[in-house]
Protein backbone atom coordinates (compact mmCIF):
# COMPACT_ATOMS: atom_id res chain seq x y z
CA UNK A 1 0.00 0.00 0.00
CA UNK A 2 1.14 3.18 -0.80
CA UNK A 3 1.62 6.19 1.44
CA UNK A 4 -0.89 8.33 0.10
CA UNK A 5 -3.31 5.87 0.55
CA UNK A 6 -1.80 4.60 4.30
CA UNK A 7 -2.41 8.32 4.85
CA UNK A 8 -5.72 8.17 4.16
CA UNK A 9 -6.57 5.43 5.92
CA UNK A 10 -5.42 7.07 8.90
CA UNK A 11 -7.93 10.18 8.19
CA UNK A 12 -10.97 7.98 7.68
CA UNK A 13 -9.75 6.15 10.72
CA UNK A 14 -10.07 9.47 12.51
CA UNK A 15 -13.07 10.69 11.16
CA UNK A 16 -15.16 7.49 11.91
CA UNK A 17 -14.01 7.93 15.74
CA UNK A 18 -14.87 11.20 16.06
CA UNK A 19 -18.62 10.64 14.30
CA UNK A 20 -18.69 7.16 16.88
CA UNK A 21 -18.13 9.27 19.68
CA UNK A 22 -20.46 12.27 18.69
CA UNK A 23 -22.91 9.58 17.96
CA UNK A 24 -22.71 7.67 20.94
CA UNK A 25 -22.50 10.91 23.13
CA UNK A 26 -25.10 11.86 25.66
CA UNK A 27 -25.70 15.13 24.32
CA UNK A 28 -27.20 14.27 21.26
CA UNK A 29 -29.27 11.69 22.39
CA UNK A 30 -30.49 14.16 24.48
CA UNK A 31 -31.17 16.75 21.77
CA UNK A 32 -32.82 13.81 19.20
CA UNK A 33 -35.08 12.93 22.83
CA UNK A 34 -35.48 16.79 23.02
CA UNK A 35 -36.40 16.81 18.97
CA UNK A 36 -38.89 14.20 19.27
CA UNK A 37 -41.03 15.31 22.21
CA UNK A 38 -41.11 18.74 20.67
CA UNK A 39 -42.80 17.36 17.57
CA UNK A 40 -44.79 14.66 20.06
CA UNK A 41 -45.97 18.25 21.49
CA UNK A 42 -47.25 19.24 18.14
CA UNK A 43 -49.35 16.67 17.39
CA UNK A 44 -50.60 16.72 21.18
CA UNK A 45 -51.79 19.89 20.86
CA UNK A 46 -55.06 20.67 19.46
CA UNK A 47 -55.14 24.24 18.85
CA UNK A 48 -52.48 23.82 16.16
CA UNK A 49 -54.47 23.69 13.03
CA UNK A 50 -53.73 20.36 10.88
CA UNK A 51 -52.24 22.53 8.43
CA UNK A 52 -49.48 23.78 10.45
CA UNK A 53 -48.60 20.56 12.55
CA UNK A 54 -45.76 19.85 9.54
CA UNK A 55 -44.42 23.26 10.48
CA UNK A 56 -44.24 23.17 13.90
CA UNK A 57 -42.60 19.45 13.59
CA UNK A 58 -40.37 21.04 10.99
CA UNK A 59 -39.48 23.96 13.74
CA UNK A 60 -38.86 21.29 16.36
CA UNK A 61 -36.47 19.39 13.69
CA UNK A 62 -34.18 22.22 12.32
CA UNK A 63 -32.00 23.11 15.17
CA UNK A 64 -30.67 19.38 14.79
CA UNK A 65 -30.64 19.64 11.02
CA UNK A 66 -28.36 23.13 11.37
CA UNK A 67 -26.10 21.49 13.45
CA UNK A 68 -25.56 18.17 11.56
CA UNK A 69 -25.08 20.21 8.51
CA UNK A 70 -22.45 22.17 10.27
CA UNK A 71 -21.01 18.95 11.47
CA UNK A 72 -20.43 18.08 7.79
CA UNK A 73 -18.88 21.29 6.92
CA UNK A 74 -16.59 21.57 9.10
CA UNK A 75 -15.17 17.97 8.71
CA UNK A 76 -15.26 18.16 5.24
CA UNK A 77 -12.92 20.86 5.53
CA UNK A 78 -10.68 18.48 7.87
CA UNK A 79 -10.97 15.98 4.43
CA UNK A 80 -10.23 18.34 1.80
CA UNK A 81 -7.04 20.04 3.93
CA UNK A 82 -6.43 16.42 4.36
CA UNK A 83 -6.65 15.83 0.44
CA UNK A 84 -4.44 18.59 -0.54
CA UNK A 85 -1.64 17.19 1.68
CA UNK A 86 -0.23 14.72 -1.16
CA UNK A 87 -0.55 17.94 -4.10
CA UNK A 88 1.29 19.79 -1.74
CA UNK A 89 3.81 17.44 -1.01
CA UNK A 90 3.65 16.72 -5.07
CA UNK A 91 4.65 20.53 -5.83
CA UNK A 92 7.16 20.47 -3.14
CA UNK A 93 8.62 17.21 -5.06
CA UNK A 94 8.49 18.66 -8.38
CA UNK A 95 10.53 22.06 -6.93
CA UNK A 96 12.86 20.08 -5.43
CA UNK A 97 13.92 17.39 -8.49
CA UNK A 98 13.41 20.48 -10.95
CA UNK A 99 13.92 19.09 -14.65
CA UNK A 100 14.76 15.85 -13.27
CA UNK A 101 10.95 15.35 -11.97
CA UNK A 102 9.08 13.01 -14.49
CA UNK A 103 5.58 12.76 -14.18
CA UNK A 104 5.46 8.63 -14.87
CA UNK A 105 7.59 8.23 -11.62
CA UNK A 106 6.64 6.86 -8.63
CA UNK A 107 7.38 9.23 -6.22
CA UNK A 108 5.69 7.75 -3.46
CA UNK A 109 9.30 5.60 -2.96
CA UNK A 110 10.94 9.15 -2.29
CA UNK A 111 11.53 9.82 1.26
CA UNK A 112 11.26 13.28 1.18
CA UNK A 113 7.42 12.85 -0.70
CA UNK A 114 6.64 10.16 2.31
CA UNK A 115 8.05 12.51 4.83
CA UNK A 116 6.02 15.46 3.39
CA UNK A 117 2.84 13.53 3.42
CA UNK A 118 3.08 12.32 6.60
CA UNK A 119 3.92 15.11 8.47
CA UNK A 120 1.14 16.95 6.72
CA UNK A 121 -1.38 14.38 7.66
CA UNK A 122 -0.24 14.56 11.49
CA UNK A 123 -0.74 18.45 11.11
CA UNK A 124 -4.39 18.03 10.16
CA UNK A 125 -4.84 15.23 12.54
CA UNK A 126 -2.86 16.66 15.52
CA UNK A 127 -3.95 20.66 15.26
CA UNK A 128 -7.08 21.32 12.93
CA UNK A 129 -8.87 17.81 13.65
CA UNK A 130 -9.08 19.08 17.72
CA UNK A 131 -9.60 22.35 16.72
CA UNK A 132 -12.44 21.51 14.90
CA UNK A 133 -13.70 18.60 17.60
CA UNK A 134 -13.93 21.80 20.12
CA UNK A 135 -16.08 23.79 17.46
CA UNK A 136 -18.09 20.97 16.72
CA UNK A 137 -18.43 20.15 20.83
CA UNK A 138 -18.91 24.44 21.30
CA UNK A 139 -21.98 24.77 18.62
CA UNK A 140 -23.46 21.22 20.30
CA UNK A 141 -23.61 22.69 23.56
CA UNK A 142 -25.25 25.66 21.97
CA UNK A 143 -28.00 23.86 19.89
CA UNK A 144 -31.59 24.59 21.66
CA UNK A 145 -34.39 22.77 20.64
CA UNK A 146 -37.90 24.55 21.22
CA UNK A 147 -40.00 24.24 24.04
């Protein structure tokens, strides 16, 4: 296996911990509980007409939706920074073998490329991936579903 994809494999690796644990946490469940008897609390209520009840379960719904959209942003930007690691590295490569760089070799045997890649990859995973855990953790906490 190559190192771009060994790289990789560590980022997915990453990623599908982090989602586990956001999953699994107690504050979400919370929230979804929160979501669900706020729409319950729709349909309980009589005076809404039936023509609204969609709305107000729609009401009760988006503060979730905002937030799991967010969620996606934000580590999709982990993935692409992630992504442009190996062009990076590539460029560096090319500026560094000037006219000796070919484009049909494999530079994924030089150490310098490997070295690049990885440290890049720890960069992402070691300083943006918590930074963006304590964002992600920050706008949870803030998330209020209606009453």
């Amino acid at each position: 296996m190559d190192i771009i994809n060994q790289q990789q494999d560590r980022v997915v690796r990453a990623l599908e911990q982090t989602f586990e644990k956001l999953k699994g946490g107690r504050e979400l469940r919370k929230l979804k509980a929160q979501e669900f008897h706020c729409q319950a609390r729709c349909y309980e209520n009589e005076r809404i007409p039936d023509d609204q009840l969609e709305n107000c379960g729609n009401n009760c719904s988006m503060p979730l939706a905002r937030f799991i959209n967010l969620v996606n942003k934000e580590y999709s930007g982990v993935v692409e920074r992630t992504n442009r690691c190996g062009l990076q590295c590539l460029d560096a490569e090319k500026d560094r073998m000037g006219s000796k760089f070919n484009e049909s070799q494999d530079i994924n045997f030089s150490k310098e490329f490997q070295s690049c890649v990885t440290r890049c990859i720890d960069d992402c995973l070691n300083v943006h991936m918590p930074r963006t855990n304590k964002e992600v953790q920050r706008e949870l906490a803030a998330v209020k579903i209606p009453e």
